[in-house]
N, C-alpha and C. Protein backbone atom coordinates (compact mmCIF):
# COMPACT_ATOMS: atom_id res chain seq x y z
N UNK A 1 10.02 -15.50 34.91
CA UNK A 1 8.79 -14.81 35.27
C UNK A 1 9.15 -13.42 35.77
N UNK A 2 8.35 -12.62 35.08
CA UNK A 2 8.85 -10.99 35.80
C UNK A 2 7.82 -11.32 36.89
N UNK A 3 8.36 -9.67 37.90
CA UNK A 3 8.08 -9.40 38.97
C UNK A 3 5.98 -8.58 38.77
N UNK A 4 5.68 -8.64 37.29
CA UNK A 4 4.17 -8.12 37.48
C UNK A 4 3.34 -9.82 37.00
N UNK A 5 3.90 -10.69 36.68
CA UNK A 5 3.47 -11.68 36.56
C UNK A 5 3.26 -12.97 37.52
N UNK A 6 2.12 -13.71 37.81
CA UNK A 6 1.40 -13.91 38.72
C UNK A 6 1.88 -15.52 38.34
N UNK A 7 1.89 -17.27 39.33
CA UNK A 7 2.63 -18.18 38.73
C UNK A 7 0.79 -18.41 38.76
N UNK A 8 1.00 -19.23 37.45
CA UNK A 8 -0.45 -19.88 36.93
C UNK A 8 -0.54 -21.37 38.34
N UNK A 9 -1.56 -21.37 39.11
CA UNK A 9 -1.76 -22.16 40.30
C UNK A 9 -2.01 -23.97 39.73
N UNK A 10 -2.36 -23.57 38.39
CA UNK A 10 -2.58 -24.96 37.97
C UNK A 10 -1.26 -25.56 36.82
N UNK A 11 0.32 -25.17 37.09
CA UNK A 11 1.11 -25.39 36.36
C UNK A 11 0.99 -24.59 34.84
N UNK A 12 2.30 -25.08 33.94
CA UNK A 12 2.43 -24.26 33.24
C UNK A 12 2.79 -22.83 33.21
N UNK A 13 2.99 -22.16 31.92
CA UNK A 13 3.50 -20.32 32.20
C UNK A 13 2.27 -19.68 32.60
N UNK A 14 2.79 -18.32 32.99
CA UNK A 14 1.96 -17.80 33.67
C UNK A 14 1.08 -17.29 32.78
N UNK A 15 -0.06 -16.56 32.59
CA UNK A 15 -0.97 -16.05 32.04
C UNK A 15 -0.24 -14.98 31.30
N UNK A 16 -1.13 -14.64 30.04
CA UNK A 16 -0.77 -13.62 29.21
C UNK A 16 -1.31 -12.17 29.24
N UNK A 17 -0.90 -11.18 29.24
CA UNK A 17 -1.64 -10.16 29.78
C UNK A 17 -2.76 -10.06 28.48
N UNK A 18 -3.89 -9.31 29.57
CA UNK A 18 -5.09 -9.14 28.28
C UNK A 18 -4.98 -8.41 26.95
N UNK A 19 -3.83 -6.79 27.19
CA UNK A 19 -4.18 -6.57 25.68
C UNK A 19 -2.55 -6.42 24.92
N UNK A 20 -3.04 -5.85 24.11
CA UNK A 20 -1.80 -5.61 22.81
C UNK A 20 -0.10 -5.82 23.26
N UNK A 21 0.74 -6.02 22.76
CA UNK A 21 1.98 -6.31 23.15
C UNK A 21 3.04 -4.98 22.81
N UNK A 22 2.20 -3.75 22.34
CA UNK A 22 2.19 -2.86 21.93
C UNK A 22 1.59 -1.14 21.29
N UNK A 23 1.61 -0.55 21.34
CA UNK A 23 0.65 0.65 20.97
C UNK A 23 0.10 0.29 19.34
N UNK A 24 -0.92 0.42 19.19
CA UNK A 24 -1.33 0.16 17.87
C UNK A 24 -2.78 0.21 17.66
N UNK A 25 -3.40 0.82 16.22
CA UNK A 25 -4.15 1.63 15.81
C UNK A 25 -5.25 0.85 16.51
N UNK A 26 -5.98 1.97 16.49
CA UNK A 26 -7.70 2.07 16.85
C UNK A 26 -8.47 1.65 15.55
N UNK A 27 -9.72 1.22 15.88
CA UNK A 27 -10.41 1.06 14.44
C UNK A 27 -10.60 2.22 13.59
N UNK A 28 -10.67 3.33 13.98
CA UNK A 28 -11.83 4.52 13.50
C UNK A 28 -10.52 4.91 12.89
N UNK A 29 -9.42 4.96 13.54
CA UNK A 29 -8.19 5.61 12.66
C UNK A 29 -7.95 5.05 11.03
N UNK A 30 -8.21 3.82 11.79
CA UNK A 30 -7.68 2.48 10.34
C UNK A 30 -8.88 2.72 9.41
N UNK A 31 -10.11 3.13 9.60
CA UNK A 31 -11.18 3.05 8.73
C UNK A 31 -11.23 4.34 8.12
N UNK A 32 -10.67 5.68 8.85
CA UNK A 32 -10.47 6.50 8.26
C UNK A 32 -9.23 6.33 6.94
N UNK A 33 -8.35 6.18 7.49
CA UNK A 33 -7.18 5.76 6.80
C UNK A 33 -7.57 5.19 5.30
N UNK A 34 -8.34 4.19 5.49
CA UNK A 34 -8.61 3.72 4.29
C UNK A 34 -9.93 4.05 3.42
N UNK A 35 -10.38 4.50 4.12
CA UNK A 35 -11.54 5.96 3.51
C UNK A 35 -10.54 7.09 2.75
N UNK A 36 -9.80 7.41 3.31
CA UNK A 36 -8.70 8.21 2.75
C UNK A 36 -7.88 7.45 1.13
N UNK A 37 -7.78 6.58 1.57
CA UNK A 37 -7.09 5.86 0.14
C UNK A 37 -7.67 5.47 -0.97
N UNK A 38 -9.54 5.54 -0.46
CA UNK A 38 -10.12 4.60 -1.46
C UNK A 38 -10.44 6.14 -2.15
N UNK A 39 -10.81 7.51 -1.24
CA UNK A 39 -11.43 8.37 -2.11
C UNK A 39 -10.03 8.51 -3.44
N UNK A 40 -9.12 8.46 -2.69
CA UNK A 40 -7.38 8.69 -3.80
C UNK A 40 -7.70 7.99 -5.28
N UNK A 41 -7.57 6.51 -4.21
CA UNK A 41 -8.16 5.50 -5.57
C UNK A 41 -8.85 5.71 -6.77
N UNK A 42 -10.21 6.51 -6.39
CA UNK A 42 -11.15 6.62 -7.44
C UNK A 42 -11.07 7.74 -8.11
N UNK A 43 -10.17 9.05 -7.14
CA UNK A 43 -10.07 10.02 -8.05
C UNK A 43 -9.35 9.69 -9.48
N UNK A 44 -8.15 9.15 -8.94
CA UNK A 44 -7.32 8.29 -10.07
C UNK A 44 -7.81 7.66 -10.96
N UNK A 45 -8.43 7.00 -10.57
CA UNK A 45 -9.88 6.25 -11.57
C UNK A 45 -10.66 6.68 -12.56
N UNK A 46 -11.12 7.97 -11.79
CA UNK A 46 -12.05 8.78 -12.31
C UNK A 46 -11.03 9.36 -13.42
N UNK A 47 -10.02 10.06 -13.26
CA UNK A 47 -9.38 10.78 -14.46
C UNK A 47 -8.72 9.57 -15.59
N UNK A 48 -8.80 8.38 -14.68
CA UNK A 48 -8.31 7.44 -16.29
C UNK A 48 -9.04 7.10 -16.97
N UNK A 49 -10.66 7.07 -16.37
CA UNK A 49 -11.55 7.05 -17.04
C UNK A 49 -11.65 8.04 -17.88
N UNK A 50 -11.53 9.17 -17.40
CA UNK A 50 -12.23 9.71 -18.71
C UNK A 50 -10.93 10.30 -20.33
N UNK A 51 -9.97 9.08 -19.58
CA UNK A 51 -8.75 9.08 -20.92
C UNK A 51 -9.51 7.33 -21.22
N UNK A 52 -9.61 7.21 -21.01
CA UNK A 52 -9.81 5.82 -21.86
C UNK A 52 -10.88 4.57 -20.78
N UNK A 53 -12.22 4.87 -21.16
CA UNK A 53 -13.03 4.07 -20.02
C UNK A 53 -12.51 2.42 -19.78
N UNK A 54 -12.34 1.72 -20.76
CA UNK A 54 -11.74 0.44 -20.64
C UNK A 54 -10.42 0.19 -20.07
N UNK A 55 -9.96 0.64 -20.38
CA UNK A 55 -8.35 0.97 -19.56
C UNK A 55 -8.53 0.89 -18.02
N UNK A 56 -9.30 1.83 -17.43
CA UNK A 56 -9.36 2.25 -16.29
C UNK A 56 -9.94 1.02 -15.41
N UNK A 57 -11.27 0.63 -16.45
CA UNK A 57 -11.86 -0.14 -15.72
C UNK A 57 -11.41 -1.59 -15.47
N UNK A 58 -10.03 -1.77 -16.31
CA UNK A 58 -9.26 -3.09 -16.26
C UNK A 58 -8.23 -3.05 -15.15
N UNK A 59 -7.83 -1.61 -14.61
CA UNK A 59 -6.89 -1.12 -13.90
C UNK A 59 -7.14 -0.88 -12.57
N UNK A 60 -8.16 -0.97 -12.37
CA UNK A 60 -8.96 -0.13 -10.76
C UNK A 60 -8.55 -1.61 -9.61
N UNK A 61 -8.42 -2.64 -10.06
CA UNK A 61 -8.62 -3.61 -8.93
C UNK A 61 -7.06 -3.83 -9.17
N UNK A 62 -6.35 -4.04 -10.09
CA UNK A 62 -5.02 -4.36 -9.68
C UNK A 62 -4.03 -3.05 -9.03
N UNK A 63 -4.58 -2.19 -10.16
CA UNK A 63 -4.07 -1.09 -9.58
C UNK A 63 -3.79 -0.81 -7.94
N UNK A 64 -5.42 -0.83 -7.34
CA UNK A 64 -5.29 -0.30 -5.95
C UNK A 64 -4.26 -1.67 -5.13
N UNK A 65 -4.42 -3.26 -5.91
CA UNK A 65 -3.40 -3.95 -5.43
C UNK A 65 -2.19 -3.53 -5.30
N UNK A 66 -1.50 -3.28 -6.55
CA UNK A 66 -0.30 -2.78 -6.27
C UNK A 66 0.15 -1.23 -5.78
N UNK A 67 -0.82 -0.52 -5.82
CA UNK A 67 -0.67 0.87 -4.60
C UNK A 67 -0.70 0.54 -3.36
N UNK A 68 -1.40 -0.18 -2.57
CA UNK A 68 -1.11 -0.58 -1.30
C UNK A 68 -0.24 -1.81 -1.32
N UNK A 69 0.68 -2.84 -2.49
CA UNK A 69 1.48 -3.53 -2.03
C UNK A 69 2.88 -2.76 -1.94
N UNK A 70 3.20 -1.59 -2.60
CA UNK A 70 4.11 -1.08 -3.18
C UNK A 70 4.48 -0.33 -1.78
N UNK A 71 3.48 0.74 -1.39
CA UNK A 71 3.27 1.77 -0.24
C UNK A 71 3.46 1.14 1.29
N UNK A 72 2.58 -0.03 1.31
CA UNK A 72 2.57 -0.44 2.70
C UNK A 72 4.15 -1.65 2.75
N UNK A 73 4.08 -1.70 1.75
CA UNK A 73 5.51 -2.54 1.92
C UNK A 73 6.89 -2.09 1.40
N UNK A 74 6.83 -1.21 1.67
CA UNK A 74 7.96 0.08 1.38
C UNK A 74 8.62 0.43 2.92
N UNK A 75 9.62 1.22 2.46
CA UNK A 75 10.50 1.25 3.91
C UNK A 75 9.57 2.02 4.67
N UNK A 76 8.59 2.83 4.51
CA UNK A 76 7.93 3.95 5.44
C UNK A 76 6.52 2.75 5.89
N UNK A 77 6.08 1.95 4.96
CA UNK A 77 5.09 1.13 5.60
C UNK A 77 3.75 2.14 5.71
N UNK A 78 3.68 2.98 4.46
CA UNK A 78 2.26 4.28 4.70
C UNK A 78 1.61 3.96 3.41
N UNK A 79 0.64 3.85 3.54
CA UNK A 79 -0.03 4.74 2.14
C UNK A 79 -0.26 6.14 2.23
N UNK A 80 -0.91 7.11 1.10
CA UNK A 80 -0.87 7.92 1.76
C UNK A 80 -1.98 8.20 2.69
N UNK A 81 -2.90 7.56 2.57
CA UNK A 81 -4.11 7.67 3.90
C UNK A 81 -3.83 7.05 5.17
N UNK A 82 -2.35 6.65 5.26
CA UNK A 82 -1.99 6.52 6.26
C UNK A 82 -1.18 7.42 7.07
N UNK A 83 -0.77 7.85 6.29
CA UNK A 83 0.35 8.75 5.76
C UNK A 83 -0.68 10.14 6.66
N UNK A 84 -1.90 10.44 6.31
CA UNK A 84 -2.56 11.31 6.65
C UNK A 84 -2.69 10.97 8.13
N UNK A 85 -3.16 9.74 8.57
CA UNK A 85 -4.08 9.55 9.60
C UNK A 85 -3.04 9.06 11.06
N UNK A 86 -1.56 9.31 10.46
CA UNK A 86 -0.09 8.90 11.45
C UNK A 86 -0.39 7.56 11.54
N UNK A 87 -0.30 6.87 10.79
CA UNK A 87 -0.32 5.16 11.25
C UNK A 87 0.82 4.59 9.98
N UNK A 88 1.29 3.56 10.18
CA UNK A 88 2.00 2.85 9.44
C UNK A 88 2.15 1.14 9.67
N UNK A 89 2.09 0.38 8.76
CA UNK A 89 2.63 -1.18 8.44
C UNK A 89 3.52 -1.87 8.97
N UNK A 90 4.24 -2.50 10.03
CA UNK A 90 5.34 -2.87 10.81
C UNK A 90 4.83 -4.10 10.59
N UNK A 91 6.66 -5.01 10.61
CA UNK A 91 6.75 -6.62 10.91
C UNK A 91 6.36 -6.70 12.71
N UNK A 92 5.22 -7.81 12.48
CA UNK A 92 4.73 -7.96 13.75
C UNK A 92 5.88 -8.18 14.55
N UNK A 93 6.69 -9.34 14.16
CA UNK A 93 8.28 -9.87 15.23
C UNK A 93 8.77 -8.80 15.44
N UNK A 94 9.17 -8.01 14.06
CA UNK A 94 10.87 -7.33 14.42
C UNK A 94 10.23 -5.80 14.25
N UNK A 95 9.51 -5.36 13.81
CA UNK A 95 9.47 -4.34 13.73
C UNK A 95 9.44 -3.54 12.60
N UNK A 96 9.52 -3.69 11.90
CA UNK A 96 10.57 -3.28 10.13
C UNK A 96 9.67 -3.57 9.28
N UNK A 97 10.38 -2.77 8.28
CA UNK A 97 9.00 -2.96 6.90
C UNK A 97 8.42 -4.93 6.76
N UNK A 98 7.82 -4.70 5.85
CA UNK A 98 7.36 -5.95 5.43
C UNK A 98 7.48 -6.42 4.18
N UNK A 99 8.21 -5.18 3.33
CA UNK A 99 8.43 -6.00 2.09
C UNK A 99 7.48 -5.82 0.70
N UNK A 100 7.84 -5.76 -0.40
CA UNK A 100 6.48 -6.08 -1.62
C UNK A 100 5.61 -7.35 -1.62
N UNK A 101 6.62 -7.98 -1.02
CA UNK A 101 5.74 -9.28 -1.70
C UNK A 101 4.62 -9.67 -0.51
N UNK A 102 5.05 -9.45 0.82
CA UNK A 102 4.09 -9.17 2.31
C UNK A 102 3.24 -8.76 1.81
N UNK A 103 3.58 -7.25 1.26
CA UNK A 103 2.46 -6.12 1.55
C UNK A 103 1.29 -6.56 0.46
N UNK A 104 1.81 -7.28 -0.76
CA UNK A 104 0.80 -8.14 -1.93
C UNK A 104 0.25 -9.06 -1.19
N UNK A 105 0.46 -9.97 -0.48
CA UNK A 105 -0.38 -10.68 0.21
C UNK A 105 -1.00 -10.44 1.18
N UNK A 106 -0.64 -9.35 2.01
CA UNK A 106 -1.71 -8.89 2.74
C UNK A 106 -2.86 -8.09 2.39
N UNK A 107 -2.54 -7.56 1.02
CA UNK A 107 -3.57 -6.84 0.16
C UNK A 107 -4.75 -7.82 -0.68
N UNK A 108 -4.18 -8.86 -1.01
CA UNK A 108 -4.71 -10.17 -1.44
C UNK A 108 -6.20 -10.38 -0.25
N UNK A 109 -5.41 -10.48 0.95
CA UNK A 109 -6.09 -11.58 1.36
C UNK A 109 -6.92 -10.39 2.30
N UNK A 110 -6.88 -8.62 2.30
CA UNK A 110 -7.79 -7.47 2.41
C UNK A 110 -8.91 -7.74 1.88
N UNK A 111 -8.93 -8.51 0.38
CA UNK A 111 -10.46 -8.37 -0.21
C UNK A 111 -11.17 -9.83 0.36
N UNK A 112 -10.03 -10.82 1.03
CA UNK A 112 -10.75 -11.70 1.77
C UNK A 112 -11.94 -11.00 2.90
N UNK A 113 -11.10 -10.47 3.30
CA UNK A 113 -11.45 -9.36 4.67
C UNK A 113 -12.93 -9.02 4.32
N UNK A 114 -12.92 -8.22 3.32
CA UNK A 114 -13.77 -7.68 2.74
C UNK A 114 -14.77 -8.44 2.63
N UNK A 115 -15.11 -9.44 1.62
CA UNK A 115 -16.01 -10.31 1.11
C UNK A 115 -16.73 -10.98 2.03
N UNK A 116 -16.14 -11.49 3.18
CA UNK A 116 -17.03 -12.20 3.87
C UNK A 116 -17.49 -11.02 5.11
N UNK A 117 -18.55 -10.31 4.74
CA UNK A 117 -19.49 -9.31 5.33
C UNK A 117 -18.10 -8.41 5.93
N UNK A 118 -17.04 -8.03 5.82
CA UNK A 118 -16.54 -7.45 6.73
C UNK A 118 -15.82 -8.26 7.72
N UNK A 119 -16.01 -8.92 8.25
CA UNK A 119 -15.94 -9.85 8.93
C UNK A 119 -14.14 -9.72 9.29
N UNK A 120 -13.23 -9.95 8.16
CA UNK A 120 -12.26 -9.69 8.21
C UNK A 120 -11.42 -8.47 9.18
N UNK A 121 -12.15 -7.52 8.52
CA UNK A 121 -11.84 -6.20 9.10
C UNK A 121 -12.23 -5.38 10.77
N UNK A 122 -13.65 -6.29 11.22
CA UNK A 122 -13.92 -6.48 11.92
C UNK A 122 -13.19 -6.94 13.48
N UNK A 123 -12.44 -8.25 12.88
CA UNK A 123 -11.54 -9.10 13.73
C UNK A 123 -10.94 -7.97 14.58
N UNK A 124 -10.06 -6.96 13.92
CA UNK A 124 -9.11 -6.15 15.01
C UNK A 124 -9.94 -6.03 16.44
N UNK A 125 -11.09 -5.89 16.40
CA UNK A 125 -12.20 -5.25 17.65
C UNK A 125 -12.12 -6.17 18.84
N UNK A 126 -11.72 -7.75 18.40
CA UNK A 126 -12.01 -8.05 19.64
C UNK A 126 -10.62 -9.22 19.79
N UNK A 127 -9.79 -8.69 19.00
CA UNK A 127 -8.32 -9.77 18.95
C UNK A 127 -7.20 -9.14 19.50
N UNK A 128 -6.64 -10.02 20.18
CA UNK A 128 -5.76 -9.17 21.76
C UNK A 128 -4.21 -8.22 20.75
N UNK A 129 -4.21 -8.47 19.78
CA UNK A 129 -3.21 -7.88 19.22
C UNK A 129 -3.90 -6.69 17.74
N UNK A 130 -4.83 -6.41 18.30
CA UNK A 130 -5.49 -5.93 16.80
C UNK A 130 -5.40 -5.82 15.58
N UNK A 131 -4.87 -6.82 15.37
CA UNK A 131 -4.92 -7.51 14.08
C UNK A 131 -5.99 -8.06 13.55
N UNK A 132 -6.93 -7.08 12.17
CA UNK A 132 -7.01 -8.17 10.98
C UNK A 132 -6.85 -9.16 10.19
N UNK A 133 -7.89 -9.95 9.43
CA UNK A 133 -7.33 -10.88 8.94
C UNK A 133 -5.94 -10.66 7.76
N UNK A 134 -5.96 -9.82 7.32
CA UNK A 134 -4.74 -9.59 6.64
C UNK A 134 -3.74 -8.72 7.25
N UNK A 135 -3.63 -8.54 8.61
CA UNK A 135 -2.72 -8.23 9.17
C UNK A 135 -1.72 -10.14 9.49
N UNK A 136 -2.94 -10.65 10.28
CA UNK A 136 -2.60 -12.14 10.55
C UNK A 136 -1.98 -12.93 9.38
N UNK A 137 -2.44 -12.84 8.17
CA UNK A 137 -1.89 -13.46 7.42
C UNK A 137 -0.24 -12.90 6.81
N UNK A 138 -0.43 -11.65 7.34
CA UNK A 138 1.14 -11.66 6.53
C UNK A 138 1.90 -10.75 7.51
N UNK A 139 1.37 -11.21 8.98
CA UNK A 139 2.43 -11.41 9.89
C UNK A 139 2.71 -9.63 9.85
N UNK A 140 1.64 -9.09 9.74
CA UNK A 140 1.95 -7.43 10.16
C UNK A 140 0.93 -6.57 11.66
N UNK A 141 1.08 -5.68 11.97
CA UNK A 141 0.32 -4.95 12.87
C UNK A 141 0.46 -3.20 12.21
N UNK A 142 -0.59 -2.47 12.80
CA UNK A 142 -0.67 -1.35 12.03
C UNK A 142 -0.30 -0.59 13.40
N UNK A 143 0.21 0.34 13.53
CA UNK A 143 0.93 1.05 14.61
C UNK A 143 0.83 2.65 14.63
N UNK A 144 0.74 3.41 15.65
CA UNK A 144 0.55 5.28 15.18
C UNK A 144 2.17 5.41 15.00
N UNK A 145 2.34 6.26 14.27
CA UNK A 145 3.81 6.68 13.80
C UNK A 145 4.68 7.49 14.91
N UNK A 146 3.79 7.90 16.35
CA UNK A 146 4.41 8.74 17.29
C UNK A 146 5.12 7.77 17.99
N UNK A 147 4.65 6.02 18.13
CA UNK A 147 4.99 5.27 19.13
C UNK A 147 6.29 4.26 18.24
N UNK A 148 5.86 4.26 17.04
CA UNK A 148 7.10 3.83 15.88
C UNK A 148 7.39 4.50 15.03
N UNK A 149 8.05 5.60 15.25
CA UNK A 149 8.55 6.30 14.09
C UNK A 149 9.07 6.23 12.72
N UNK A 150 8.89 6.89 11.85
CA UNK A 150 9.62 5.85 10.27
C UNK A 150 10.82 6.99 9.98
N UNK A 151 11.56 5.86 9.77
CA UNK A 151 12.99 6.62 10.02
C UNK A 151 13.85 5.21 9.61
């Protein structure tokens, strides 16, 4: 037991402090962030569309899959609307990237996020580690780049 921790009166460890176990993003950052990626997205979109409309339109949902599995699970852990907004992708345990195949399942289970009203995305607001549901599922936290540097 450290010296700021209090002994729980009814047995057992002591209580957990109320918030984060760490510095890590705000909502408005993270929503910018990905306001930032989606306008990217569609510009991209938009110019493959007008090389080949079917193409594009077969490409837009895997595509943005594998741009944010590739980016966020890369050694820097950015997309670039993250990249803009100083935030980056960290292993919740250790710290460290998360990998392609992480960053695909946490992108996966983003449009979970999504689909059920938001709801997903939501979660960070009132969960002691601000984590999303696809942060939770693949074992990541989103962090400002001043307090974890990528390096």
């Amino acid at each position: 037991m450290t010296a700021t921790q209090q002994p729980n009166p009814f047995g057992g460890p002591p209580p957990r402090p109320k918030g984060p176990s760490g510095p890590r993003s705000g909502f408005w950052k993270r929503a910018g962030a990905l306001v930032a990626d989606g306008v990217i997205i569609v510009v991209v979109a938009q110019i493959l569309r007008g090389i080949d409309r079917d193409l594009a339109d077969f490409l837009v949902v895997p595509g943005g899959l594998v741009y944010f599995a590739l980016l966020e699970g890369g050694p820097r852990g950015q997309t670039l609307g993250k990249r803009i907004f100083g935030l980056r992708v960290i292993d919740f345990g250790y710290g460290g990237p998360i990998g392609t195949g992480r960053g695909f399942i946490r992108n996966l289970v983003r449009l979970l996020s999504w689909f059920v009203f938001g709801l997903g995305y939501l979660w960070m607001l009132w969960d002691r580690e601000k984590q999303t549901w696809h942060d939770k599922a693949a074992g990541t936290v989103v962090v400002p780049i001043d307090s974890y540097p990528v390096g």
